[in-house]
N, C-alpha and C. Protein backbone atom coordinates (compact mmCIF):
# COMPACT_ATOMS: atom_id res chain seq x y z
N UNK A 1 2.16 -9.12 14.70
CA UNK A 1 1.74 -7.76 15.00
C UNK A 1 0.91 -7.25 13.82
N UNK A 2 -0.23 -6.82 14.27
CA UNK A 2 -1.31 -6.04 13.07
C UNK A 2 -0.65 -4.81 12.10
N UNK A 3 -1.01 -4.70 11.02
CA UNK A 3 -0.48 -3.62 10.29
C UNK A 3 -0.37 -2.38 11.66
N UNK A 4 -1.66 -1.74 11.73
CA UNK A 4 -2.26 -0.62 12.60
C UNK A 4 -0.82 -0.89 13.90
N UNK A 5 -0.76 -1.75 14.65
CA UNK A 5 0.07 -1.54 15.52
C UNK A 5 1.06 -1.32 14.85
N UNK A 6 1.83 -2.11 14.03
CA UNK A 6 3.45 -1.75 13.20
C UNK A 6 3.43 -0.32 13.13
N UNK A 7 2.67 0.46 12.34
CA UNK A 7 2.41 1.23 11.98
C UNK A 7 2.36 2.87 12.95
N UNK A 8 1.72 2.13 14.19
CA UNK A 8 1.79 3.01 15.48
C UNK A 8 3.21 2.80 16.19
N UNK A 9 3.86 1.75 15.85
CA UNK A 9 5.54 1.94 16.78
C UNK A 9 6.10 2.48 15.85
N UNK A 10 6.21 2.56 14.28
CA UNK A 10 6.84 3.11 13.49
C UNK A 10 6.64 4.90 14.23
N UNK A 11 5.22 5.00 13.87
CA UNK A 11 5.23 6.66 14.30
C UNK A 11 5.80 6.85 15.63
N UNK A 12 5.61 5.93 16.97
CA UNK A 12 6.13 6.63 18.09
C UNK A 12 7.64 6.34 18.20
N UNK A 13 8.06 6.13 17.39
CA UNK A 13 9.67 5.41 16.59
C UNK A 13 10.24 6.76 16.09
N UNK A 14 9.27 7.30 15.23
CA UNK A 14 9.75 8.37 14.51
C UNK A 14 9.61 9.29 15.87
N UNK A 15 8.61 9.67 16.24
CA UNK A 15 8.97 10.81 17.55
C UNK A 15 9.62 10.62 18.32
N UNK A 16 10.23 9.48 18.20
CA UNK A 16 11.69 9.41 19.35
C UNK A 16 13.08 9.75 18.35
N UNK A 17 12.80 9.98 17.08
CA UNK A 17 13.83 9.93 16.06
C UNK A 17 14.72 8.94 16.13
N UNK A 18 13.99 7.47 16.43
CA UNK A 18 14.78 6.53 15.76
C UNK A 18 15.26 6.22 14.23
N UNK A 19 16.38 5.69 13.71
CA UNK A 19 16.89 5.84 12.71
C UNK A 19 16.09 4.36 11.65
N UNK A 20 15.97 3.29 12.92
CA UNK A 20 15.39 2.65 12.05
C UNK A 20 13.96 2.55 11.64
N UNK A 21 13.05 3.36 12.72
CA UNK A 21 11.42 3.87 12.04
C UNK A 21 11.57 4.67 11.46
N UNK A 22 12.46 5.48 10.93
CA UNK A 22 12.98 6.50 10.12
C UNK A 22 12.81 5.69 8.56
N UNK A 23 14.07 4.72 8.38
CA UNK A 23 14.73 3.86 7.55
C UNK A 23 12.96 3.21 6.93
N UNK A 24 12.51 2.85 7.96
CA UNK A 24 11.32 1.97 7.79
C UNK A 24 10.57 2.16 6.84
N UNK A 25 10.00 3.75 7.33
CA UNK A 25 8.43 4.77 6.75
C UNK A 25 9.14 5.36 5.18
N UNK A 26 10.56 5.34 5.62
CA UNK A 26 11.02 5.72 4.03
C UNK A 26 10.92 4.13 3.05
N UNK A 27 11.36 3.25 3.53
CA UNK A 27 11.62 1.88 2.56
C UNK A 27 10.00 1.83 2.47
N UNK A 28 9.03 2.08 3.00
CA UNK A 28 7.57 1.23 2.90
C UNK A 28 7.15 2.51 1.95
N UNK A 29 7.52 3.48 1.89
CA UNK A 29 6.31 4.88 1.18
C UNK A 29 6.99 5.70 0.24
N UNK A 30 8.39 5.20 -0.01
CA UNK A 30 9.07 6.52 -0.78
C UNK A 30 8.22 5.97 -2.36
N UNK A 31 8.56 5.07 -2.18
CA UNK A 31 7.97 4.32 -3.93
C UNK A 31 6.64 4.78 -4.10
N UNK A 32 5.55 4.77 -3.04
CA UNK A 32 4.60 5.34 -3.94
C UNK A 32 4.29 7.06 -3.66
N UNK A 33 5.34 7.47 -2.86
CA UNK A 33 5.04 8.92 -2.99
C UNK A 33 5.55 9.43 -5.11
N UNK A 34 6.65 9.05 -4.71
CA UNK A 34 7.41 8.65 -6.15
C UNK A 34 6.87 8.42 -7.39
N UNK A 35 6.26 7.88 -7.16
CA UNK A 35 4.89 7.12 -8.72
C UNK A 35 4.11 8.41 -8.45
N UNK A 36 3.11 8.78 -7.51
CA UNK A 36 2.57 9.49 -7.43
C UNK A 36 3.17 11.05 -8.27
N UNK A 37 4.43 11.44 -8.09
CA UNK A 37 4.40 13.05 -8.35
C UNK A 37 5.05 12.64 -9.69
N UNK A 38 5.54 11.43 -9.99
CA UNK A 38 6.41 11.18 -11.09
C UNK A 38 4.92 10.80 -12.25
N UNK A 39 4.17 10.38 -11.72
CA UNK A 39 2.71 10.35 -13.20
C UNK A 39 2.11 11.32 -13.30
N UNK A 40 2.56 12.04 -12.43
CA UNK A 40 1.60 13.68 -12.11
C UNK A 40 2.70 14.78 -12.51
N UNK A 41 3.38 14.74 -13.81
CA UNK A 41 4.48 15.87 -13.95
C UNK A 41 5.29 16.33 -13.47
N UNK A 42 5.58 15.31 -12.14
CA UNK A 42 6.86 15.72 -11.40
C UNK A 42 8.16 15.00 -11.67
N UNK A 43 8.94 15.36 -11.24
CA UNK A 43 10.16 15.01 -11.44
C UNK A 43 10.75 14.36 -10.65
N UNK A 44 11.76 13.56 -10.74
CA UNK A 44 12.20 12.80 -9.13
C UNK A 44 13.12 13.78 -8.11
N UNK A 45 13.22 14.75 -8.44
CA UNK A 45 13.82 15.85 -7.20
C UNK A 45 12.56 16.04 -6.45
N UNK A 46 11.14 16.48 -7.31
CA UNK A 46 9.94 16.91 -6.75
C UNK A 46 9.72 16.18 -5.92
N UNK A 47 9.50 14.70 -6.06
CA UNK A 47 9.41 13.67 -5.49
C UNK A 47 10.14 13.16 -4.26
N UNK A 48 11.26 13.75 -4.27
CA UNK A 48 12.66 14.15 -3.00
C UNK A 48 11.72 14.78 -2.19
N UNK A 49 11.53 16.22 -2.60
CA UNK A 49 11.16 17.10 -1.95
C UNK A 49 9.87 16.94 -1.27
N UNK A 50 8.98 16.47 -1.81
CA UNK A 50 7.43 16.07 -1.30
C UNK A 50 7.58 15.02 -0.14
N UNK A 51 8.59 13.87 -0.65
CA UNK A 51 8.41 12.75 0.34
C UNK A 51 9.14 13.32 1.55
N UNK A 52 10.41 14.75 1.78
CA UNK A 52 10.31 15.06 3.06
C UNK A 52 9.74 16.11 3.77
N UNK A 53 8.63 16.63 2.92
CA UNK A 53 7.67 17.37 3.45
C UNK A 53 6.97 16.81 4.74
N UNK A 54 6.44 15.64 3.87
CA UNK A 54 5.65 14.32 4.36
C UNK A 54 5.85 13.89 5.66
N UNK A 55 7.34 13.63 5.61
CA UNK A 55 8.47 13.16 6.54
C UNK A 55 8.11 14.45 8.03
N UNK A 56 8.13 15.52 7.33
CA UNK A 56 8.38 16.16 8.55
C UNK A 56 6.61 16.56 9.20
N UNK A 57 5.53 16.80 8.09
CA UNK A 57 4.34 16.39 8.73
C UNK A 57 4.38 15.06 9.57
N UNK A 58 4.39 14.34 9.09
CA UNK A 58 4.57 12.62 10.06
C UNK A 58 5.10 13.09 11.23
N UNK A 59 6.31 13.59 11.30
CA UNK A 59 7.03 13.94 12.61
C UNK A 59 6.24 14.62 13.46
N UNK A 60 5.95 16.08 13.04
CA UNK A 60 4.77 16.87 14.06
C UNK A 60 4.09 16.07 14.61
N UNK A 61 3.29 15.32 13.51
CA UNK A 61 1.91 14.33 14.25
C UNK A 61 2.64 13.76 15.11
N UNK A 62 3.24 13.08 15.04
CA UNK A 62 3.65 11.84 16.10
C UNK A 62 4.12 12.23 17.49
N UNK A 63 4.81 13.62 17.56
CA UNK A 63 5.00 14.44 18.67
C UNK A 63 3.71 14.45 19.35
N UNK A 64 2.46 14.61 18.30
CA UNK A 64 1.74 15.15 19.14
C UNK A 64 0.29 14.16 20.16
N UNK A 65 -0.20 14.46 21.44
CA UNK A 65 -0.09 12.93 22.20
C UNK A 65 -1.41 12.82 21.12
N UNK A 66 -2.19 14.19 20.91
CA UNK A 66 -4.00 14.14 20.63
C UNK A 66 -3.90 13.61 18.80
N UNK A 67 -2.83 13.60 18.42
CA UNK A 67 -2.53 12.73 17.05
C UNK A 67 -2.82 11.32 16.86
N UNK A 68 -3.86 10.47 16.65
CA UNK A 68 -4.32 9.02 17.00
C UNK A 68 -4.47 8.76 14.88
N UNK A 69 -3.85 7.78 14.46
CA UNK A 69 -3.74 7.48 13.49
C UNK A 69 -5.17 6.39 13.09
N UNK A 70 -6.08 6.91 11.79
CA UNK A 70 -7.46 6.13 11.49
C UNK A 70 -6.87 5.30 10.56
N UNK A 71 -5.88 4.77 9.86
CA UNK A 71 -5.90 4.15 9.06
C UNK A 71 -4.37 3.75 9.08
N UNK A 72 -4.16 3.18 7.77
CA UNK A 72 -3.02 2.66 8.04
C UNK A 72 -1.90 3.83 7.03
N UNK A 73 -0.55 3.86 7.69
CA UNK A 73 0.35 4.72 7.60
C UNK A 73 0.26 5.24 6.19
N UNK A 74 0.51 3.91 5.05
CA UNK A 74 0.85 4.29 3.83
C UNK A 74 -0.83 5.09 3.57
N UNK A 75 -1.85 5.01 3.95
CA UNK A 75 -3.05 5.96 3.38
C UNK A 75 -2.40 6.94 3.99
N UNK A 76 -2.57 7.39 5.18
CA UNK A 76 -2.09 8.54 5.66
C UNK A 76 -0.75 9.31 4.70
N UNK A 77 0.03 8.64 4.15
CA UNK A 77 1.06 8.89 3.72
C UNK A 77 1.11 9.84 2.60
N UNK A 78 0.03 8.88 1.40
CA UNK A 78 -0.49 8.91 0.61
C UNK A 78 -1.47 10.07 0.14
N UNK A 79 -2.32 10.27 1.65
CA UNK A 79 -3.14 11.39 1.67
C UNK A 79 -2.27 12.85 1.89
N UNK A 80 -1.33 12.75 2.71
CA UNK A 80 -0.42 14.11 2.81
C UNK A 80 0.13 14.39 1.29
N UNK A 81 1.13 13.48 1.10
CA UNK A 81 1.38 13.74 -0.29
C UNK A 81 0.85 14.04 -1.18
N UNK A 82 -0.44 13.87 -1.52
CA UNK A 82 -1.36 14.15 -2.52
C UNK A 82 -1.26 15.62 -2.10
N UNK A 83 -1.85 15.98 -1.08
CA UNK A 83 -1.98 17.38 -0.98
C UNK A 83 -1.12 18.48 -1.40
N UNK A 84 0.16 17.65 -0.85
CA UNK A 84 1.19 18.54 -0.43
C UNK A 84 1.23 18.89 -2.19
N UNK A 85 1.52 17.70 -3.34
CA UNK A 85 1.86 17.88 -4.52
C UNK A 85 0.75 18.68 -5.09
N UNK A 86 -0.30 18.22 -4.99
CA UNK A 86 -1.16 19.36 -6.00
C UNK A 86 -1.40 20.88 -5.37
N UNK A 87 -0.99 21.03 -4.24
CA UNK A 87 -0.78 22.92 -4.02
C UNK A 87 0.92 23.13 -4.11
N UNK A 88 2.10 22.14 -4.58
CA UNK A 88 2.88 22.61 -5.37
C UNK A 88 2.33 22.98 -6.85
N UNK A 89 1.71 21.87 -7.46
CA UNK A 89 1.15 22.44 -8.60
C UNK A 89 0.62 23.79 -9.09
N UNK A 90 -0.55 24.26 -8.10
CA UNK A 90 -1.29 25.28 -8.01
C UNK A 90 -0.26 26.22 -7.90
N UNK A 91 0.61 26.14 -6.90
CA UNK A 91 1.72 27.46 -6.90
C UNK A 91 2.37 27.47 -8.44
N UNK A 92 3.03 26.23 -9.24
CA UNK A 92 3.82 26.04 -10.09
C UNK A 92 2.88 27.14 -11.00
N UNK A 93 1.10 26.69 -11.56
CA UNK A 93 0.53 27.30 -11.87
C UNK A 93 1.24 28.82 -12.17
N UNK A 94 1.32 29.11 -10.94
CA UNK A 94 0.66 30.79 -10.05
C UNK A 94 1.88 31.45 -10.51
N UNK A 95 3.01 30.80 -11.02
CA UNK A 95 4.40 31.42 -11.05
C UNK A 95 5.14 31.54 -12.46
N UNK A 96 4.47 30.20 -13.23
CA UNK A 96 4.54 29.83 -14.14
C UNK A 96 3.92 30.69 -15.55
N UNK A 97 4.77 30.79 -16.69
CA UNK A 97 3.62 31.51 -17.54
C UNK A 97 2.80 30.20 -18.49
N UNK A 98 3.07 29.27 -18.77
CA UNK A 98 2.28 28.36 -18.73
C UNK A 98 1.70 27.15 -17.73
N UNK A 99 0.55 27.23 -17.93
CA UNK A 99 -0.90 26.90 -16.85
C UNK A 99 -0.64 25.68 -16.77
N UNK A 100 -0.83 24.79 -15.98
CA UNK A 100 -1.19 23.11 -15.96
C UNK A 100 -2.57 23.05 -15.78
N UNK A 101 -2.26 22.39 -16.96
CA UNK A 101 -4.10 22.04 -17.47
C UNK A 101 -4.83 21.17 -16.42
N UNK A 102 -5.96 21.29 -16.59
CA UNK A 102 -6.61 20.79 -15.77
C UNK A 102 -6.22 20.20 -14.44
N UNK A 103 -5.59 20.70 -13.41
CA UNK A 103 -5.10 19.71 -12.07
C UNK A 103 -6.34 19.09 -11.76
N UNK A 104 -7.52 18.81 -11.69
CA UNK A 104 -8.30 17.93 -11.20
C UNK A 104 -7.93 16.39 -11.81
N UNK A 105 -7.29 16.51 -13.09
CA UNK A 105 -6.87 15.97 -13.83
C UNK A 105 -5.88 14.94 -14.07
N UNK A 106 -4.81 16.02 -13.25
CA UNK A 106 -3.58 15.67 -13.27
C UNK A 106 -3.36 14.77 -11.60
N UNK A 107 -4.32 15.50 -10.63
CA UNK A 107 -3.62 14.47 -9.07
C UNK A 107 -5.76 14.51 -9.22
N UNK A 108 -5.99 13.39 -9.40
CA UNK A 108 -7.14 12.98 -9.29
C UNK A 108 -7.72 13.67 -8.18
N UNK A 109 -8.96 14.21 -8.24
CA UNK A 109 -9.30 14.49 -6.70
C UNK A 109 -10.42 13.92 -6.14
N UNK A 110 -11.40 13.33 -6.72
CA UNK A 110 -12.12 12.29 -6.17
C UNK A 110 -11.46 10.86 -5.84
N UNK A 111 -10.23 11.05 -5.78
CA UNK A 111 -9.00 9.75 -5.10
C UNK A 111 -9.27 9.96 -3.65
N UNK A 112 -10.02 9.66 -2.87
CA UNK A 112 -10.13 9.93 -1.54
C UNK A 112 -9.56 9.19 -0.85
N UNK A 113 -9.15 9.38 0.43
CA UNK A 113 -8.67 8.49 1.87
C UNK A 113 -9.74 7.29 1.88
N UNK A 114 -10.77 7.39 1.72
CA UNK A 114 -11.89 6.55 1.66
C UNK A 114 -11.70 5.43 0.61
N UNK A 115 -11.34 5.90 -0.15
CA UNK A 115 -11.11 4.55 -1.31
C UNK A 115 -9.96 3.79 -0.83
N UNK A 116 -9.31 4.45 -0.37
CA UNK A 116 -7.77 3.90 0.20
C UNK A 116 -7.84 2.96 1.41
N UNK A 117 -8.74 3.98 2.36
CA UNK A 117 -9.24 2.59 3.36
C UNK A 117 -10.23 1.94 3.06
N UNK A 118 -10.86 1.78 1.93
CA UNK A 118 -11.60 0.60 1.93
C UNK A 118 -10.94 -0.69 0.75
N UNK A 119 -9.92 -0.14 -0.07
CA UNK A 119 -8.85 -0.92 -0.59
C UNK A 119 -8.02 -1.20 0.93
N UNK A 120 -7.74 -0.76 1.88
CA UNK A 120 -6.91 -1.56 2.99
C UNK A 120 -8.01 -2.43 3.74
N UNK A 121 -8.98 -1.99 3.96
CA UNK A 121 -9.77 -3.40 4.35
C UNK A 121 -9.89 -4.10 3.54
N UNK A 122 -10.04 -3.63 2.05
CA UNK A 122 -10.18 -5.61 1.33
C UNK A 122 -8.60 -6.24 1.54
N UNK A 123 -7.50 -5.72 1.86
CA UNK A 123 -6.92 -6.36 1.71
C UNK A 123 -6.12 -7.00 3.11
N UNK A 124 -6.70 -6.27 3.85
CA UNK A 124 -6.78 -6.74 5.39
C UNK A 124 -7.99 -8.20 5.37
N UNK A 125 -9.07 -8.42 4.63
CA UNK A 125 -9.76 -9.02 4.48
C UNK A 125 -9.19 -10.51 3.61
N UNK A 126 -8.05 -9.88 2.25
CA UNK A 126 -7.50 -10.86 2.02
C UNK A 126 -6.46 -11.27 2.80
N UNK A 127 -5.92 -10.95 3.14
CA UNK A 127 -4.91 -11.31 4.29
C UNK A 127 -5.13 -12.33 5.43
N UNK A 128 -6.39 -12.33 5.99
CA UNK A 128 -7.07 -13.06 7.10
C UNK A 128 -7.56 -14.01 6.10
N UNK A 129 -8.08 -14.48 4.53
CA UNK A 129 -8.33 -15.17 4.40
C UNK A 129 -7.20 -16.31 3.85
N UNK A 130 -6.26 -15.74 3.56
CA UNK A 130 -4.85 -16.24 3.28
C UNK A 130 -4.97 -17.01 4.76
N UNK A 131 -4.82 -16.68 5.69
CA UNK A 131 -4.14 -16.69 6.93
C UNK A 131 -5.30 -18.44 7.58
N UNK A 132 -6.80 -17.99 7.09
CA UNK A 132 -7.71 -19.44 7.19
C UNK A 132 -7.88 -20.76 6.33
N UNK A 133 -6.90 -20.26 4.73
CA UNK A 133 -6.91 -21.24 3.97
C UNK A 133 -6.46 -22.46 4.07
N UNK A 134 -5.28 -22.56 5.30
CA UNK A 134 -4.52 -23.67 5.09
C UNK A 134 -3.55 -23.95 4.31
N UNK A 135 -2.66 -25.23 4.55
CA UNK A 135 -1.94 -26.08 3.55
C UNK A 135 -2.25 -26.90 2.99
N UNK A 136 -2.35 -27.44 1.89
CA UNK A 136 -1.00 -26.43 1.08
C UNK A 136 -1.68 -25.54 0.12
N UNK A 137 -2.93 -25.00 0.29
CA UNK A 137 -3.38 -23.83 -0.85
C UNK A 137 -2.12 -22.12 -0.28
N UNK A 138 -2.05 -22.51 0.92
CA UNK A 138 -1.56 -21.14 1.22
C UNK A 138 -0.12 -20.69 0.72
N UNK A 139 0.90 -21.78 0.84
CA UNK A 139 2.07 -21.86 0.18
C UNK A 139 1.95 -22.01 -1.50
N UNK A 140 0.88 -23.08 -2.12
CA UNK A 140 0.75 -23.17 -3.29
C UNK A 140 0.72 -21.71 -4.08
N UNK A 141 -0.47 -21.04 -3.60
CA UNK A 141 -1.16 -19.56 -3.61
C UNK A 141 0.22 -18.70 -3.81
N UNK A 142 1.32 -18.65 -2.60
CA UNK A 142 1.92 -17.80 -2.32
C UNK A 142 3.36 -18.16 -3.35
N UNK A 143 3.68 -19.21 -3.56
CA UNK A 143 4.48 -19.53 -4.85
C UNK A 143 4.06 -18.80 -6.26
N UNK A 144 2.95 -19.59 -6.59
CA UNK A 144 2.68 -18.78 -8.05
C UNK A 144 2.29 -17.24 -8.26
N UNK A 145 1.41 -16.45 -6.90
CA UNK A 145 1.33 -15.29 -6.98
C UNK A 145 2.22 -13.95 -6.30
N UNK A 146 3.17 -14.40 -5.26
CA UNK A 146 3.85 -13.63 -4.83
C UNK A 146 5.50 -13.99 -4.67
N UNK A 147 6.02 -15.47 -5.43
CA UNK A 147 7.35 -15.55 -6.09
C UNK A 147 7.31 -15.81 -7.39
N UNK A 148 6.33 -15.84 -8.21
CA UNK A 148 6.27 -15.81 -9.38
C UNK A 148 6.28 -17.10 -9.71
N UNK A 149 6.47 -18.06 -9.14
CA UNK A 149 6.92 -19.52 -9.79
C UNK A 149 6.25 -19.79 -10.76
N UNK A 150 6.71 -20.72 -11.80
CA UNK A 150 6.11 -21.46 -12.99
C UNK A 150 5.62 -22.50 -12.09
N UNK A 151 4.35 -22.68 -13.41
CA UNK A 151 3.87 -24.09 -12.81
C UNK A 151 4.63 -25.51 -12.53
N UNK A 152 5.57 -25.41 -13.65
CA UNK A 152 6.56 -26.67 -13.33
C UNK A 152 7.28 -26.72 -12.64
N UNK A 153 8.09 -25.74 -11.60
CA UNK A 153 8.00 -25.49 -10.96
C UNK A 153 7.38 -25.82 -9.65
N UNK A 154 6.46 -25.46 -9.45
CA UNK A 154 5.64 -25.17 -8.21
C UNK A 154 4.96 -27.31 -8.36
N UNK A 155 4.64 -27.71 -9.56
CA UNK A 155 4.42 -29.05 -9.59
C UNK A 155 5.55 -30.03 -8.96
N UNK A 156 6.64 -29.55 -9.48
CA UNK A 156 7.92 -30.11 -9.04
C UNK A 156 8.26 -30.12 -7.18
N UNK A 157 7.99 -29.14 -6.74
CA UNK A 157 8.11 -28.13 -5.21
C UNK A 157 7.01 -29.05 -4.13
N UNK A 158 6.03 -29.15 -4.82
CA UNK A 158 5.03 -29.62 -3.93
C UNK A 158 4.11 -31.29 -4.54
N UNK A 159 5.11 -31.62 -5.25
CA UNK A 159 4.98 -32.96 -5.37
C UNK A 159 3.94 -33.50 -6.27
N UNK A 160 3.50 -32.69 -7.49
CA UNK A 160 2.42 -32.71 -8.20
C UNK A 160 3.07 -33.60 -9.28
N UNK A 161 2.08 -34.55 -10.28
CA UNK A 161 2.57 -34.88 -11.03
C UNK A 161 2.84 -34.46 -12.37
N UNK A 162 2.27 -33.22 -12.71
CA UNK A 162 2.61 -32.46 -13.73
C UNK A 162 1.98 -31.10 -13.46
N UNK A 163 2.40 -30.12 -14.00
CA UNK A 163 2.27 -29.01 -14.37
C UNK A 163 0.66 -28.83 -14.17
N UNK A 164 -0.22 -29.57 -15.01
CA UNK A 164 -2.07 -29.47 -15.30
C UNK A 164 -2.17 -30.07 -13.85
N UNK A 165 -1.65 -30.69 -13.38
CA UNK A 165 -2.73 -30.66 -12.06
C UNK A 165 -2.42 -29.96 -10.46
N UNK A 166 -0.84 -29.25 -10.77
CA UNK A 166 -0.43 -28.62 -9.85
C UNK A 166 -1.69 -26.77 -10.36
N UNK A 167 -1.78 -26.87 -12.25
CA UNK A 167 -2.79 -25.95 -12.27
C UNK A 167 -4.19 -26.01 -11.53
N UNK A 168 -4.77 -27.16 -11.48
CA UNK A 168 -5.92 -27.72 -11.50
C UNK A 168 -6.23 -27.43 -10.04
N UNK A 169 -4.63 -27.69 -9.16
CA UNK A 169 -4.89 -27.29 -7.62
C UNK A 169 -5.21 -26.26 -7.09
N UNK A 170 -4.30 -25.39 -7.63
CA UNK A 170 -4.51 -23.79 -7.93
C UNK A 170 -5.57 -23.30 -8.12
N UNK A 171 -6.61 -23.74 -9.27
CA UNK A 171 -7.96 -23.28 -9.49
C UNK A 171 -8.73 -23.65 -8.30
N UNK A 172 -8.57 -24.91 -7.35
CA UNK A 172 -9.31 -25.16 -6.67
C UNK A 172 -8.83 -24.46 -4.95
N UNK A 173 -7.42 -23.87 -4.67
CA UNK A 173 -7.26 -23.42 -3.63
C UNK A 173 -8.04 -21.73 -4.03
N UNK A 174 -7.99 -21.02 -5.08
CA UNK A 174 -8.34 -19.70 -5.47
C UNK A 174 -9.77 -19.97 -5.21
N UNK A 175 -10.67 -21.16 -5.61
CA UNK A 175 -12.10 -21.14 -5.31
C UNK A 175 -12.44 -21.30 -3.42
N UNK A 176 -11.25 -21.85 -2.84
CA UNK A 176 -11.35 -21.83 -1.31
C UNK A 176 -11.43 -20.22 -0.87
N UNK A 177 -10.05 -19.70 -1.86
CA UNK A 177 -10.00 -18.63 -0.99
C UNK A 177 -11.02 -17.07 -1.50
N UNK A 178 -11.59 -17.43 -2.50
CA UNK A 178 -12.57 -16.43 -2.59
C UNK A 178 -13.53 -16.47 -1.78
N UNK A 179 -13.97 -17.92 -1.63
CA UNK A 179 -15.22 -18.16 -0.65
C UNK A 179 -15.38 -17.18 0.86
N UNK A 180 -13.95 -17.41 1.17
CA UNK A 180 -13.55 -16.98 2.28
C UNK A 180 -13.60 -16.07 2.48
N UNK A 181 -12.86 -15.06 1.32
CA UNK A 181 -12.93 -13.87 1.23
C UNK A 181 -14.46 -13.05 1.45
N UNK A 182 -14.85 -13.85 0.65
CA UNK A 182 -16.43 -12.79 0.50
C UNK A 182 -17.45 -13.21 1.58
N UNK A 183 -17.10 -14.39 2.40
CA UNK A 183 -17.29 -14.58 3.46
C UNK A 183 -17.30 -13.36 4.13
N UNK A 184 -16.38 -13.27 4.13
CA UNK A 184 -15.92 -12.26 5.68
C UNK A 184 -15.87 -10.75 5.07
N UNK A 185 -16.13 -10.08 3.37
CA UNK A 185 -16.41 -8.57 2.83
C UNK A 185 -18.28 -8.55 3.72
N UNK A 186 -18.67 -10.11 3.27
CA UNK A 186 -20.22 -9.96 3.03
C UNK A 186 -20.73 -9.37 4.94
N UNK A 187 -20.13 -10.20 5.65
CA UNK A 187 -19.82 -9.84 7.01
C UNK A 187 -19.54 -8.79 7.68
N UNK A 188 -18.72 -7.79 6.85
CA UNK A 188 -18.08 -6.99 7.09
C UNK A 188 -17.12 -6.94 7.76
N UNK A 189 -16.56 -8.02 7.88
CA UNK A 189 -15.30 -8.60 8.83
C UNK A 189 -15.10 -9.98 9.56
């Protein structure tokens, strides 16, 4: 199933108030709502509070039928939150007798939805090229960069005779899969 679809049963999940598209949109987005208000002077209550702001925008939308989602959840997610935190700020400002300096500053604002979906297409882009590389660059690939394995390790795993040439493979599955990659950026898909 495509991100975009997951992403669309999660929301019509949440407008049915299922517990586990509930469980879901929180395990996939609390962490970077979190980073977000926590590098930006917030606190992790703030960070409570923002991510069920979020929660309950998400909900409206999804109630609603003329609500059609352009991107994928965590941008959307990402983009509410931003908002929601920097006009807490502005209020904090407004109430506060000392100012927060510069908020353009503090929640970036040339951080657009746009950068966000075009970081989810490159990585929708890497993803499909993962997906054309084959074996064994794809498992090799997915050992050393997404379980961390040591090379001795990963030489040992997939039958290499040492360490330098289970590296040596590595350099040469990463030159497959860039090809690929920029294959299909240069394409546009």
């Amino acid at each position: 199933m495509s991100t975009i679809a997951q992403d669309k049963a999660l929301l019509e999940g949440l407008a049915r108030s299922e517990k586990g598209a509930i469980e879901a949109i929180y395990r996939e987005n609390y962490g970077m709502v979190q980073a977000l208000v926590l590098n930006n002077t917030g606190s992790p209550d703030d960070a409570r509070d923002i991510f069920q702001e979020v929660m309950i925008v998400l909900y409206e939308k999804a109630g609603l039928e003329s609500f059609e989602l352009n991107c994928q959840l965590k941008t959307f997610v990402y983009s509410v939150a931003r908002r929601l935190w920097l006009k807490k700020l502005q209020q904090m400002q407004r109430y506060n007798s000392t100012p927060v300096e510069n908020l353009q500053e503090t929640v970036p604002v040339d951080e657009d939805i746009e950068l966000h979906e075009q970081k989810n297409q490159q990585f929708g882009y890497m993803e499909s090229a993962m997906g054309k590389i084959g074996e064994p660059c794809k498992s090799l690939l997915e050992a050393y960069y997404l379980q961390k394995k040591q090379m001795q390790d990963i030489a040992a795993d997939f039958g290499y005779t040492n360490a330098d040439n289970a590296k040596t493979q590595k350099y040469k599955c990463l030159v497959r899969l860039k090809k690929l990659f920029f294959a299909q950026y240069k394409n546009g898909g």
